[in-house]
Protein backbone atom coordinates (compact mmCIF):
# COMPACT_ATOMS: atom_id res chain seq x y z
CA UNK A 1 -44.55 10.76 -24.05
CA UNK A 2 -45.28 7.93 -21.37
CA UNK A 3 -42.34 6.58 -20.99
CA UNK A 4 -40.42 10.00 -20.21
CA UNK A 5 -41.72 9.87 -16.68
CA UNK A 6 -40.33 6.29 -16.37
CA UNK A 7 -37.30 6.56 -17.39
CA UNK A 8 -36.60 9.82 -15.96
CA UNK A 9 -34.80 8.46 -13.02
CA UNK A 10 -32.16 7.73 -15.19
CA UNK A 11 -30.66 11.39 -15.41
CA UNK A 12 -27.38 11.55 -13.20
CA UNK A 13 -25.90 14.78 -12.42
CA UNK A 14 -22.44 13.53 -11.67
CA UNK A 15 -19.47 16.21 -12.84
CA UNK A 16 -16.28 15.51 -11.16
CA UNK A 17 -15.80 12.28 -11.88
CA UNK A 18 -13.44 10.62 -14.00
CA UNK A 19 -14.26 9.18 -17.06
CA UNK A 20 -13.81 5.68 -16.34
CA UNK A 21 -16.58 6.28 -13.12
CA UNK A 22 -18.70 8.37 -15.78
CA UNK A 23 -18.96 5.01 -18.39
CA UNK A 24 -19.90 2.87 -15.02
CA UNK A 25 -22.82 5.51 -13.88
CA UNK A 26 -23.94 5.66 -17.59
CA UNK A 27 -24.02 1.77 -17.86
CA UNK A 28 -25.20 1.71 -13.79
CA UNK A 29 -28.70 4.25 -15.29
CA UNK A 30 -28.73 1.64 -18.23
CA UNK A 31 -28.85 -1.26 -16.05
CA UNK A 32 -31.40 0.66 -13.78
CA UNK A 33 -33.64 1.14 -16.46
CA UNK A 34 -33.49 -1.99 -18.36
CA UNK A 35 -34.21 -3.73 -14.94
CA UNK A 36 -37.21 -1.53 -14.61
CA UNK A 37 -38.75 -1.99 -17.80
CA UNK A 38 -38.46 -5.19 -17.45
CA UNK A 39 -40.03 -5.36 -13.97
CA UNK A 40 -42.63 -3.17 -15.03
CA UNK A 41 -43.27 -5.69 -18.10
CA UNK A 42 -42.74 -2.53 -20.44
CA UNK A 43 -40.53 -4.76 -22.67
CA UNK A 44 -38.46 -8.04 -22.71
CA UNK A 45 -34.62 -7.57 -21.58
CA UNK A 46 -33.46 -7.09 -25.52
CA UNK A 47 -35.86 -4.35 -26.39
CA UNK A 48 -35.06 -2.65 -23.27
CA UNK A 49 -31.53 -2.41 -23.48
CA UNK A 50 -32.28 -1.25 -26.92
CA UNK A 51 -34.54 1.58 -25.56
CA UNK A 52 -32.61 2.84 -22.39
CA UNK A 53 -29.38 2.77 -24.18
CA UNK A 54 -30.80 5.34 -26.60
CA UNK A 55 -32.34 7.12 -23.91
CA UNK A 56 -29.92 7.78 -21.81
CA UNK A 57 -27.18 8.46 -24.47
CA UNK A 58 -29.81 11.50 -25.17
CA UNK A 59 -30.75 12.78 -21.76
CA UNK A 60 -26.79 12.22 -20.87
CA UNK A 61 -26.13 15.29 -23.43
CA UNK A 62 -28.56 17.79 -21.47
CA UNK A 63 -26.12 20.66 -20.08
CA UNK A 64 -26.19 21.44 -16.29
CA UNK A 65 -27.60 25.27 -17.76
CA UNK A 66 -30.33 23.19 -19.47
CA UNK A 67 -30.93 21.72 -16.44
CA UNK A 68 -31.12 24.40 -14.49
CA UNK A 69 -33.38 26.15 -16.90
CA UNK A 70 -35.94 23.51 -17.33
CA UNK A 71 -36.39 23.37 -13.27
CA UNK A 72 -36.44 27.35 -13.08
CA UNK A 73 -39.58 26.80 -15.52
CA UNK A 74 -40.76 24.56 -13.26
CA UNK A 75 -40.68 26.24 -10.44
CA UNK A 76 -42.48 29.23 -11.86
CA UNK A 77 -45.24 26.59 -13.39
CA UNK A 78 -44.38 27.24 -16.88
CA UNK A 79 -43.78 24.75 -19.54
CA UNK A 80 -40.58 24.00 -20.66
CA UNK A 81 -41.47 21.68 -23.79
CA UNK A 82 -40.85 25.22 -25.83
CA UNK A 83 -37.78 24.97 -24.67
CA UNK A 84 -35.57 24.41 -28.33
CA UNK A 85 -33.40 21.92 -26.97
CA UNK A 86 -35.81 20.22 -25.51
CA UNK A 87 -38.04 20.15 -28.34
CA UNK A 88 -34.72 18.37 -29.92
CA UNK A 89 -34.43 16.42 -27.01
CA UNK A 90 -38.60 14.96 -27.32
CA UNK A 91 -37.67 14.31 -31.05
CA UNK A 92 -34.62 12.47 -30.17
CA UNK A 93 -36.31 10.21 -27.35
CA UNK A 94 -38.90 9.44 -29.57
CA UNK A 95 -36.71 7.86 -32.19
CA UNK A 96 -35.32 5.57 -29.37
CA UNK A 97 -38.73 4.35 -28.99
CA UNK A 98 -39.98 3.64 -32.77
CA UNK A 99 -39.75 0.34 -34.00
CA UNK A 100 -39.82 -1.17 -30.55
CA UNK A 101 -42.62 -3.88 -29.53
CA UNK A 102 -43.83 -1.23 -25.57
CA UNK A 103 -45.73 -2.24 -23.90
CA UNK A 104 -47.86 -0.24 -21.35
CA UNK A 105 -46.36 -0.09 -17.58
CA UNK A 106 -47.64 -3.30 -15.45
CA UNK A 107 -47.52 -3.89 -11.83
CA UNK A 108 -45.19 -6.28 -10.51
CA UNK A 109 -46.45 -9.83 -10.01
């Protein structure tokens, strides 16, 4: 998926916060995002919030073990896409996208 690599950045690994500080990092990654699709003329500020909402409501239910697994295949070279959860985690990422007017990433004016 193309946009996986852009909105990537989004993933936090914040655990001992409270819950009040974990909404504002959650809505702090949306905000990230939306501003960068937008910068990156990937969609207009509705259809972004749309898309990095769902996207980081998905990535935000990866477990720190998941995490740690998927980098551990990394590291070795291997591919983690057969991975179960993160074949459930592809699916789910690419229902936030369907429906939605993308565009490819564009350089900043």
């Amino acid at each position: 998926m193309k946009l996986l690599p852009f909105v990537s950045f989004a993933l936090c690994s914040v655990f001992a916060m409270s819950q009040a500080n974990a909404v504002d990092i959650r809505q702090n990654n949306i905000n990230q995002c939306v501003n960068g699709a937008v910068k990156y003329k990937v969609a207009d500020q509705d259809t972004a919030t749309q898309l990095c909402t769902c996207t980081i409501n998905v990535r935000s239910k990866m477990t720190i073990g998941q995490m740690w697994e998927i980098e551990s295949y990394a590291q070795d070279k291997k591919d983690p896409s057969s991975l179960p959860y993160v074949k459930t985690m592809q699916r789910d990422l690419k229902q936030c996208t369907e429906g939605l007017d993308l565009k490819p990433p564009q350089k900043p004016a």
